[in-house]
Protein backbone atom coordinates (compact mmCIF):
# COMPACT_ATOMS: atom_id res chain seq x y z
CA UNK A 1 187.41 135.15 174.44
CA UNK A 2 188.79 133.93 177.90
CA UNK A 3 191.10 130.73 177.58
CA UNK A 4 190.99 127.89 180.03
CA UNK A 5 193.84 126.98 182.31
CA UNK A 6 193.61 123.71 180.36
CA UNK A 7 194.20 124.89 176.62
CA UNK A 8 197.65 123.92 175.97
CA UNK A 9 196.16 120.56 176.85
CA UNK A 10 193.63 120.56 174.53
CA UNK A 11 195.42 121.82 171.66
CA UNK A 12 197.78 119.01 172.30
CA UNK A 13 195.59 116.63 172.14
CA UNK A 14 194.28 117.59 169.05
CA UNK A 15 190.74 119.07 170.16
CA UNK A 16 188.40 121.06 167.84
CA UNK A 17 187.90 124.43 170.31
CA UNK A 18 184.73 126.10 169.78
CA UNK A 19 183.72 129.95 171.32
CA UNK A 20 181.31 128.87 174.45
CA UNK A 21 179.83 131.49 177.07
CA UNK A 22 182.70 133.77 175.94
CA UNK A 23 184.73 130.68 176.64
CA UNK A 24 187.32 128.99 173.66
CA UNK A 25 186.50 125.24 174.89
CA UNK A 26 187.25 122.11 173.41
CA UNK A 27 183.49 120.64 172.41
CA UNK A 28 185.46 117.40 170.69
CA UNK A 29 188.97 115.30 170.87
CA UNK A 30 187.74 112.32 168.57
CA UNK A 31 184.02 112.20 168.39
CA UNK A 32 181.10 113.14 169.99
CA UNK A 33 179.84 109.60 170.16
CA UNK A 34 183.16 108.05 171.23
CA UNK A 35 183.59 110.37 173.83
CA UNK A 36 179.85 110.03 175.18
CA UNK A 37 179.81 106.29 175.39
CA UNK A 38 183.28 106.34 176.73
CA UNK A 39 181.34 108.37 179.89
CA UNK A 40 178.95 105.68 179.47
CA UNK A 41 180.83 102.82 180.07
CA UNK A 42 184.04 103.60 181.40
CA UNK A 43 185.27 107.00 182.41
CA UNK A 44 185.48 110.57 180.75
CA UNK A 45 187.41 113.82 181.48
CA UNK A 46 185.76 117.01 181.12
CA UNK A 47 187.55 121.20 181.21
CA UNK A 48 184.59 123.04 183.29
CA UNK A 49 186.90 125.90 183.85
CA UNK A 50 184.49 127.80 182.85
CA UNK A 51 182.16 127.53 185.86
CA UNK A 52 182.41 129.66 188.24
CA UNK A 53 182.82 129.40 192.06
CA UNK A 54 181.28 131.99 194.85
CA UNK A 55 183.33 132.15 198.05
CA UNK A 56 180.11 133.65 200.99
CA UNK A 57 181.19 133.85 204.54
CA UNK A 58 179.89 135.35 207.96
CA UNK A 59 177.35 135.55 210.49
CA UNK A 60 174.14 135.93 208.52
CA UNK A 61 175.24 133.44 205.77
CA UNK A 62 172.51 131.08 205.69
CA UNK A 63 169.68 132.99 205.98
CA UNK A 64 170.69 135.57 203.75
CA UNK A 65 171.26 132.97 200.92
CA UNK A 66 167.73 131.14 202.02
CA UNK A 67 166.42 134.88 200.56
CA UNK A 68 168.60 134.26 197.89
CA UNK A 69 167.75 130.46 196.12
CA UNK A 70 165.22 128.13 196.31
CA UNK A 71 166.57 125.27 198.03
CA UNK A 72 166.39 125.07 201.52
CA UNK A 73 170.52 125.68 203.15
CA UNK A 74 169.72 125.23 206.58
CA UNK A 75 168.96 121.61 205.73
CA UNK A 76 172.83 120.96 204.39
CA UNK A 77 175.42 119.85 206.91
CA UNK A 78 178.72 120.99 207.25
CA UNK A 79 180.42 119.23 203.84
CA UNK A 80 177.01 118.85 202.12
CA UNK A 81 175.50 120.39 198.91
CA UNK A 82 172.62 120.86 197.22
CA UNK A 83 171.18 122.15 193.76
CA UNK A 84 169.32 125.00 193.91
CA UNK A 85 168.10 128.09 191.41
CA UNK A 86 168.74 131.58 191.95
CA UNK A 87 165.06 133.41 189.97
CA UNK A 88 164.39 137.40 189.39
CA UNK A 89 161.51 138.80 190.93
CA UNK A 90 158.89 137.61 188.93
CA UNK A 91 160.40 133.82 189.70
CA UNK A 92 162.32 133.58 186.27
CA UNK A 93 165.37 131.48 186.48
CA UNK A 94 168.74 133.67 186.58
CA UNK A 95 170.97 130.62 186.82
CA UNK A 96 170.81 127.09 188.54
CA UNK A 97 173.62 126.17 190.86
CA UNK A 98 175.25 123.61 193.52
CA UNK A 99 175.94 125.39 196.90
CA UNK A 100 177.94 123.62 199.38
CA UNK A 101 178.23 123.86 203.09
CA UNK A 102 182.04 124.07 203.91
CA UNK A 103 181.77 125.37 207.59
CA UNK A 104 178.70 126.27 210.05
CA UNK A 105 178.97 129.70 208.21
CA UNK A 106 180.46 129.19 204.99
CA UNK A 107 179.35 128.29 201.52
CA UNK A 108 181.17 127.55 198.14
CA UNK A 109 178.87 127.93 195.31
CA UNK A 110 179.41 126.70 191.65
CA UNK A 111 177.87 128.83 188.81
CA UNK A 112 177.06 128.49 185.37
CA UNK A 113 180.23 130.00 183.31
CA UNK A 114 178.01 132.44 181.24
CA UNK A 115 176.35 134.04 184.30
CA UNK A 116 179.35 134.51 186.89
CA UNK A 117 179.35 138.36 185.89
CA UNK A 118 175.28 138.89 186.69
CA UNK A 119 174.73 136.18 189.38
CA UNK A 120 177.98 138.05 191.32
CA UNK A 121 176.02 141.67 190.37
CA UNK A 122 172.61 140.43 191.30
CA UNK A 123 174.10 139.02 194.94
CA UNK A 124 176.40 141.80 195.61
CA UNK A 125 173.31 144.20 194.87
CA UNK A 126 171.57 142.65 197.63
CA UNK A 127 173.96 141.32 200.13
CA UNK A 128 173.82 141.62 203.54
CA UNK A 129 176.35 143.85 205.98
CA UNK A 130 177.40 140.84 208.07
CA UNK A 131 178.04 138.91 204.72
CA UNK A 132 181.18 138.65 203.08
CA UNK A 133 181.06 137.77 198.75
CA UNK A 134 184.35 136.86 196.81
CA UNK A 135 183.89 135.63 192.89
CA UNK A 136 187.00 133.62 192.93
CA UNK A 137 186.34 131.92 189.48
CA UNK A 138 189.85 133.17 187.83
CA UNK A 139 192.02 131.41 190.60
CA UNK A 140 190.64 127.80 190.22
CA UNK A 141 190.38 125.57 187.49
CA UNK A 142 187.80 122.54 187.10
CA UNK A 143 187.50 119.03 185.64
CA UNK A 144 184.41 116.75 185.83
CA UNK A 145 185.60 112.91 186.16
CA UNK A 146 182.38 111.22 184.86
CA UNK A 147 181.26 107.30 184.49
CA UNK A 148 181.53 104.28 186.03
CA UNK A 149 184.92 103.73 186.91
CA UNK A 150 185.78 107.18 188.67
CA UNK A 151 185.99 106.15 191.82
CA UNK A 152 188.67 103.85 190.77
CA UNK A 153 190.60 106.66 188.94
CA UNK A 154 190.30 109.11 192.11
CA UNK A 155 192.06 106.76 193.92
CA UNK A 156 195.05 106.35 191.90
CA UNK A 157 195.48 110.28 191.50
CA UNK A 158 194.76 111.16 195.07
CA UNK A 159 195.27 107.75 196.94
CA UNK A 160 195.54 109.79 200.50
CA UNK A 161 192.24 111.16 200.46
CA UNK A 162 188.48 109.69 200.39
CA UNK A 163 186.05 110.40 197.57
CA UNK A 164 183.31 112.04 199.17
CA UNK A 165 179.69 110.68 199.56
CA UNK A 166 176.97 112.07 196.83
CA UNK A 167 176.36 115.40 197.14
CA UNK A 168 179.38 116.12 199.26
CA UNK A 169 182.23 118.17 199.23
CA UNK A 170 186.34 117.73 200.11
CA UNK A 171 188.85 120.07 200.50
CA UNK A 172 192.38 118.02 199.51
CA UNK A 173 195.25 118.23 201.62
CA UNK A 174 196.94 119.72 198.23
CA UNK A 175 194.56 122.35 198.47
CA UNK A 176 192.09 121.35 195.76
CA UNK A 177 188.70 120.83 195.79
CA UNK A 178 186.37 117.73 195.34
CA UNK A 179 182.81 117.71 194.70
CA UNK A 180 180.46 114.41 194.48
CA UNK A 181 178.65 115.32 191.75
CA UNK A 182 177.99 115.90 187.68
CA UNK A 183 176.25 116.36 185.05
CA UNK A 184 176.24 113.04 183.30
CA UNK A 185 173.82 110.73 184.96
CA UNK A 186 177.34 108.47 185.80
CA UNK A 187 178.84 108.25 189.06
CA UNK A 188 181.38 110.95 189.56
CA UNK A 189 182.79 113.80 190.55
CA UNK A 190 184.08 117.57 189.94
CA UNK A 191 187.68 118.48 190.97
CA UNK A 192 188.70 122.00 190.90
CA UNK A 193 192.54 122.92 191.52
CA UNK A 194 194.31 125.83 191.62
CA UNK A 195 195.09 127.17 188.16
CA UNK A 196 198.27 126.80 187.91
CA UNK A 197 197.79 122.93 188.80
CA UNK A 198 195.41 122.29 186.21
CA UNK A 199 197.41 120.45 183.88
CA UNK A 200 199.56 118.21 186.34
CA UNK A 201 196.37 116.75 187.26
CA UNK A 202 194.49 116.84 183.97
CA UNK A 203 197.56 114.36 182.75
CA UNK A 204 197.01 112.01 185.92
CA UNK A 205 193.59 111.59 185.19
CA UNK A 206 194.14 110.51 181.57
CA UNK A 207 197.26 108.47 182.64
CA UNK A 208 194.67 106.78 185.69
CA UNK A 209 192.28 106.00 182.91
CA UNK A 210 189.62 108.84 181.83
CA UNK A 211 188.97 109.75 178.28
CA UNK A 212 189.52 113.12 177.25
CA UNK A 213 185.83 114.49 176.45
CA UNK A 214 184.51 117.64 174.93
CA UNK A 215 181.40 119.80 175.09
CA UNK A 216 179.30 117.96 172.85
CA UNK A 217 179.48 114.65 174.78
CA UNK A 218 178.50 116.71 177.94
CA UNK A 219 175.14 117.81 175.90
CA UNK A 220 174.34 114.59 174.66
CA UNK A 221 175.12 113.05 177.89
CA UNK A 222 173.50 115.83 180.53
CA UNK A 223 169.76 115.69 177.64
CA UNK A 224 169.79 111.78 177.99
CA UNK A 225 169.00 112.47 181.53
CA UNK A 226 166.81 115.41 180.67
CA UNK A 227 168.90 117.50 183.14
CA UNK A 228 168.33 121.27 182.09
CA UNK A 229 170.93 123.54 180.38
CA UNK A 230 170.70 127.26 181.36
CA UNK A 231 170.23 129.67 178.77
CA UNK A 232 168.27 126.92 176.47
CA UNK A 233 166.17 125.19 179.17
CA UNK A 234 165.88 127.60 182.21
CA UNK A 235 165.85 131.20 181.45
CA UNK A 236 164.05 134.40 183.21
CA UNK A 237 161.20 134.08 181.40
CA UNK A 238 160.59 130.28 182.74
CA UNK A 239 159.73 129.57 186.36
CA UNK A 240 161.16 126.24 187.96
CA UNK A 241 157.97 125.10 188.17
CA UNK A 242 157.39 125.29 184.66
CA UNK A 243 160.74 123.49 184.21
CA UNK A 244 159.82 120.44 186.43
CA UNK A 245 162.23 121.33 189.13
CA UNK A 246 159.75 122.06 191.81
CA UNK A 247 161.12 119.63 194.01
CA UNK A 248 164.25 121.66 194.51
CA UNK A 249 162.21 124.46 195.22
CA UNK A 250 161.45 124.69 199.66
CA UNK A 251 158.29 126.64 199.81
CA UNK A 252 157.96 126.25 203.42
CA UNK A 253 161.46 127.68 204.28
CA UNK A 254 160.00 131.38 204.43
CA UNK A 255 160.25 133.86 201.50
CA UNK A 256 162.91 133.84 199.12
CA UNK A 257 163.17 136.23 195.44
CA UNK A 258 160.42 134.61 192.90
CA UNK A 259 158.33 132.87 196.11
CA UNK A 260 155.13 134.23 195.35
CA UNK A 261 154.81 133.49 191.59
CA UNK A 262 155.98 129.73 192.39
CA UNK A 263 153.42 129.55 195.24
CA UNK A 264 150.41 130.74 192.65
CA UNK A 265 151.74 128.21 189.45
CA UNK A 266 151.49 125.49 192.39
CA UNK A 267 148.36 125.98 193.31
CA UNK A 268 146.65 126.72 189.86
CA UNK A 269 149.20 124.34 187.93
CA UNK A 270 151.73 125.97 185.37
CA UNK A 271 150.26 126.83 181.92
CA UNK A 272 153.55 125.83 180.20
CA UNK A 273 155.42 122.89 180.70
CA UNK A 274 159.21 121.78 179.79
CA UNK A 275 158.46 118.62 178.20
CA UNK A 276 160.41 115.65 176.71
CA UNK A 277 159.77 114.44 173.72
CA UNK A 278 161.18 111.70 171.67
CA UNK A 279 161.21 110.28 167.77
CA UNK A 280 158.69 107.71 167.51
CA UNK A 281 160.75 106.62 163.74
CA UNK A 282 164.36 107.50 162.43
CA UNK A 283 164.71 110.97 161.71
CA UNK A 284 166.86 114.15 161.13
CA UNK A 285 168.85 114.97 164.70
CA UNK A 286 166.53 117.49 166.53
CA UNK A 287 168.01 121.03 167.42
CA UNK A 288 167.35 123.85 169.55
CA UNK A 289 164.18 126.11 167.88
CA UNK A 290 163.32 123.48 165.80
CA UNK A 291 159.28 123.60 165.64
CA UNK A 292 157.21 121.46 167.66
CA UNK A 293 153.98 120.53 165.90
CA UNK A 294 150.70 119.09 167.17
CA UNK A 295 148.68 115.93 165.95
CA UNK A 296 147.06 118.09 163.76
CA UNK A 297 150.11 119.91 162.66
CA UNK A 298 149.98 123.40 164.58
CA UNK A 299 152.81 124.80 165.78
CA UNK A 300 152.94 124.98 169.94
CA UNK A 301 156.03 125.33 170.93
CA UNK A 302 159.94 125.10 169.88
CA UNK A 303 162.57 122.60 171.08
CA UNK A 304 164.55 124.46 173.78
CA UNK A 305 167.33 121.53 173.17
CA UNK A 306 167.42 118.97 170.94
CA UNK A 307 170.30 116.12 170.04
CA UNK A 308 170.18 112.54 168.74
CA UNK A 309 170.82 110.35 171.38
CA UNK A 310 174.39 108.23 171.42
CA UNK A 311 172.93 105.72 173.86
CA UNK A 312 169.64 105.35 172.06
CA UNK A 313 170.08 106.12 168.89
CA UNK A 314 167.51 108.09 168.21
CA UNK A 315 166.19 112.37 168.58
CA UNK A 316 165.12 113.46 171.96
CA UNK A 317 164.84 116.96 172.87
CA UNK A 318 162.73 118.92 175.52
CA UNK A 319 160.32 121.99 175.14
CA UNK A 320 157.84 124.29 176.53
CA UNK A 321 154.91 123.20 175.57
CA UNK A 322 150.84 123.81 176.94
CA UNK A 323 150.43 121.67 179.89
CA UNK A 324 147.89 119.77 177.60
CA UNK A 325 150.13 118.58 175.29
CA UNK A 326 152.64 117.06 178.31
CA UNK A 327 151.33 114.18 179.14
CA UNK A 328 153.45 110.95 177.99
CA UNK A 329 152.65 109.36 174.90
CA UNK A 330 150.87 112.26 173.36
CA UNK A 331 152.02 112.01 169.90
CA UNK A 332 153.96 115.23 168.31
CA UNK A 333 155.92 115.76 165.51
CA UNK A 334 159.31 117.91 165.13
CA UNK A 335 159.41 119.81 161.79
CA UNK A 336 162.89 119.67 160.64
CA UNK A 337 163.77 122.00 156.95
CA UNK A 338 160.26 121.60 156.40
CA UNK A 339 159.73 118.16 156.74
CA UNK A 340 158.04 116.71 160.06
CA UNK A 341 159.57 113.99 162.08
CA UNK A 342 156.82 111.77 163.87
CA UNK A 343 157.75 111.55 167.88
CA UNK A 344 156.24 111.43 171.26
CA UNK A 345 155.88 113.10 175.07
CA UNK A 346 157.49 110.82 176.97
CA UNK A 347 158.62 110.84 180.72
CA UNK A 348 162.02 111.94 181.71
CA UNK A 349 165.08 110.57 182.07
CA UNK A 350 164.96 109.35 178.53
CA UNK A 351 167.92 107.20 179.22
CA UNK A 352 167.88 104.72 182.25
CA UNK A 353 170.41 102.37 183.33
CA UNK A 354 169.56 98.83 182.76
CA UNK A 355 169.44 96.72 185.97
């Protein structure tokens, strides 16, 4: 079990640690609902020291990632970044990612913590000559400043330097790095410091204002928005396409790993579909492989995640189901210990921002 830079932090603080991708991570400080509406409303603090970040440099860069993910690179600009999937042959997700453009030939890409080991094998297997690859995920450590006022708490911890644009990345004069983005559906952003750093800033960002926020908040926050987990949502047996991220999928760049099954689910429409659904009455909280019943009770499909929602007080979850049974307001239930909870396909995000 590897320990985050950030642990004597979070035993301080009196966090419950759980084991997570081989990870011991805090998943709550107070509660799961405090912490999520906290994101909500104000500002949260997450440890994603787990992720892992991809150093690729050299001539051929570009076009040897374009081979590599889905998402077009040549489109980012120097300090741009995009999300993008990395699929196996048959066009099965391996892991979904944010690559960043951080010079006209070099790229700093954040991975999923429980895939650094076999997205760094798959790569290295297949790199280039004029490419170099470096998995620098042990020197850095990460935290995700999430909700509405982060912008205001950036600028008290690092009040020389400019929060980057959506989508965008900074490299600090301190040597750290900034990244406009998150997994929360709240404005944001991911910093990731040297290790040895980690908790000097971690303690300015609670002092600045941001809540101290676990794992479970992140879930509950990230399936409000219906954004997909790896490992639950996206695995190598599911195609983007079935997932519903086809948009971040360019297939007009030129060929890529996975192309060709993408190109034929276009065309002929994907059998399966990853689907949100939603309790239509008060219910049990929905969990991963939970059944997912039919109108007429027959099991189609299982929940891939499930959680009851802080912000709307009531189960959502998402799963593959037969592209018949994905259109909104087809009604569904969700068997829970034998007993089925009455709920809906409905369209995603689940939770919207009011005006």
């Amino acid at each position: 079990m590897k320990s985050s830079p950030l642990e004597a932090a979070h035993v301080a603080l009196g966090a419950k640690l759980v084991p997570f991708a081989g990870w011991n991570m805090p998943v709550q400080y107070t509660s799961i609902i405090d912490e999520h509406t906290a994101v909500r409303t104000k500002c949260g603090i997450f440890d994603i020291s787990h992720m892992g970040q991809f150093i690729v440099s050299g001539p051929n860069t570009a076009a040897w990632l374009n081979g590599l993910l889905t998402n077009d690179i040549a489109k980012l600009g120097i300090g741009q970044g995009q999300y993008t999937l990395m699929l196996n042959e048959s066009g099965g997700v391996i892991d979904d990612l944010i690559a960043y453009r951080t010079g006209e030939s070099d790229f700093f890409l954040v991975v999923n913590a429980s895939m650094i080991d076999e997205d760094f094998f798959w790569m290295a297997a297949r790199q280039d000559e004029h490419v170099a690859l470096s998995n620098e995920s042990p020197l850095w450590a990460g935290m995700a400043i999430q909700g509405p006022d982060a912008a205001a708490i950036f600028a008290k911890v690092c009040p020389d330097e400019t929060l980057p644009p959506r989508n965008s990345i900074l490299k600090t004069a301190a040597g750290s790095v900034v990244c406009r983005t998150g997994y929360t559906g709240e404005d944001g952003f991911e910093f990731f410091s040297p290790a040895a750093e980690a908790i000097g800033y971690w303690d300015q960002f609670l002092a600045a204002g941001a809540k101290a926020c676990g794992l479970g908040a992140r879930d509950s926050l990230r399936l409000e928005m219906g954004y997909p987990l790896n490992g639950n949502d996206l695995s190598p047996e599911r195609t983007p396409i079935e997932a519903g991220l086809g948009f971040f999928c360019d297939l007009t760049k030129g060929d890529f790993i996975g192309r060709e099954t993408l190109v034929r689910q276009k065309e002929d429409g994907p059998g399966m579909k990853l689907t949100a659904i939603r309790y239509t009455e008060k219910g049990a909280p929905p969990r991963a492989h939970y059944p997912v019943v039919s109108a007429d009770g027959a099991v189609i499909g299982e929940l891939a995640s499930g959680v009851l929602s802080p912000s709307l007080m009531t189960g959502i979850g998402m799963a593959y189901l037969p592209a018949t049974f994905s259109k909104p307001g087809t009604p569904l239930g969700i068997e829970v210990r034998g007993k089925i909870f009455p709920a809906e396909v409905v369209k995603k995000p689940f939770y919207k921002h009011l005006p």
